[in-house]
Protein backbone atom coordinates (compact mmCIF):
# COMPACT_ATOMS: atom_id res chain seq x y z
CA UNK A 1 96.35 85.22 111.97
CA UNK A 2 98.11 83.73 115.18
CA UNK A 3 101.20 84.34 113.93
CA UNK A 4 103.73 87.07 113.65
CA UNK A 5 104.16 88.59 110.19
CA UNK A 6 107.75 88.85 108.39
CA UNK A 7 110.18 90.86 108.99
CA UNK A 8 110.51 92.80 105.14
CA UNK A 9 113.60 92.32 103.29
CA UNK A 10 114.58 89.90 105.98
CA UNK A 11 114.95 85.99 105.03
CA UNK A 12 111.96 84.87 102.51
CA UNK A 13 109.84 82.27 104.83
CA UNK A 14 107.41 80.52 102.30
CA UNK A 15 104.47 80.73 104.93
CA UNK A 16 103.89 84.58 104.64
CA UNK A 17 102.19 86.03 102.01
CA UNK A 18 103.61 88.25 99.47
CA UNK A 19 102.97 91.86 99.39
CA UNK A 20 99.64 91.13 96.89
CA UNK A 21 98.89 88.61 98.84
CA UNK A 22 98.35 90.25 101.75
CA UNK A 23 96.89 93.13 100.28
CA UNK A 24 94.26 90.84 98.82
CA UNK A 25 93.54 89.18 102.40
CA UNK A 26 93.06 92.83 103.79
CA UNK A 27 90.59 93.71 101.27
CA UNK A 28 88.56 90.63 101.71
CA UNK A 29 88.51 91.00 105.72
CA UNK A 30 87.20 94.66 105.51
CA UNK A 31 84.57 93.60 103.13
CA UNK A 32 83.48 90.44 105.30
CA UNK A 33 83.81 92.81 108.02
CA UNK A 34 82.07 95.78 105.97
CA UNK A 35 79.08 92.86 105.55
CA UNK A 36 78.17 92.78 108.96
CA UNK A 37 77.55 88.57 108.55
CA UNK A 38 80.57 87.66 111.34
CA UNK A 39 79.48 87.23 115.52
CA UNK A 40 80.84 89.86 117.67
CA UNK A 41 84.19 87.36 118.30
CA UNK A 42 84.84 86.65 114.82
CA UNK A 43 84.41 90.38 114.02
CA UNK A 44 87.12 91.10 116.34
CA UNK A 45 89.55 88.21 114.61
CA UNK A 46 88.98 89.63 111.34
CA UNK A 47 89.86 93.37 113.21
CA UNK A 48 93.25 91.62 114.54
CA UNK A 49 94.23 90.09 111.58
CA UNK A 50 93.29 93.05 109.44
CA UNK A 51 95.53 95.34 112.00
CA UNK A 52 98.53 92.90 111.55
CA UNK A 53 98.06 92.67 107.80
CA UNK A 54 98.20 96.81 107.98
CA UNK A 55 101.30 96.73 110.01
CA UNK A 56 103.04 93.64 107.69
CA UNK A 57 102.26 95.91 104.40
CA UNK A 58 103.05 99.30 105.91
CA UNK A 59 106.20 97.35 106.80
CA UNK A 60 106.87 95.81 103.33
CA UNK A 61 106.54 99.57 101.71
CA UNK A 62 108.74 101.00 103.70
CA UNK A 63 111.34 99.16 102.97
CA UNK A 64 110.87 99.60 99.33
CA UNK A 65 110.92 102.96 99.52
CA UNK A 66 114.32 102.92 101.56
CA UNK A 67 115.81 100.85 98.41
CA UNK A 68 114.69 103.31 95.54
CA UNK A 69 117.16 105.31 94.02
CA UNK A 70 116.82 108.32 92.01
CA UNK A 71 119.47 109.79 89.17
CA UNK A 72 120.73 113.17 89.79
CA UNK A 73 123.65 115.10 88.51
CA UNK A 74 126.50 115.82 90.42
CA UNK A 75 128.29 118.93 90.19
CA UNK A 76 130.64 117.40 86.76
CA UNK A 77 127.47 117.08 85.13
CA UNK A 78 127.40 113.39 85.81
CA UNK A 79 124.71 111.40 86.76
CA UNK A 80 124.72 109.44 90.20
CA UNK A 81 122.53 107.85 92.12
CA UNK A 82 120.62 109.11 95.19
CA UNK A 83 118.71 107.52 97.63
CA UNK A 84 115.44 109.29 96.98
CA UNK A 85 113.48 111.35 99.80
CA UNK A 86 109.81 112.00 100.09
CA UNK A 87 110.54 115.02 102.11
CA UNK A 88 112.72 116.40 99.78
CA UNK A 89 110.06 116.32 96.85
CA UNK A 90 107.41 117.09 99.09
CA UNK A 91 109.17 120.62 99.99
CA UNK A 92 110.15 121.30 96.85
């Protein structure tokens, strides 16, 4: 890949993959990579493209996460929405 990934959330542009799509890519480079068939160059294109596919879906998830909600009650009894924290389950 020569080019930079998306920004997530930003603008759709129809030449980056989707989410799956990328995914998919990663898991075929580590298992051509995994193979041991590719020269010592192509190797290290498959590593640079894997590294910005990691980066791209890393990206992608963290911006999903910053757009879930969760339902809590307020104090009334009624429910509102939250944005939901990792953190905050984690130490609970």
């Amino acid at each position: 890949m020569d080019r930079p990934m998306p920004e997530p959330g930003g603008a759709p542009e129809p030449d980056f993959p989707k989410f799956e799509e990328a995914l998919a890519r990663l898991e075929q480079l580590v298992a051509t990579l995994e193979a041991g068939t590719l020269s010592l160059d192509e190797s290290l294109k498959a590593f640079e493209e894997g590294i910005a596919l990691v980066r791209y879906c890393g990206q992608c998830l963290e911006a999903v996460e910053r757009r879930i909600e969760v339902l809590t009650r307020d104090e009334s009894g009624l429910l509102r929405p939250q944005p939901f924290g990792w953190e905050e389950e984690r130490e609970a």
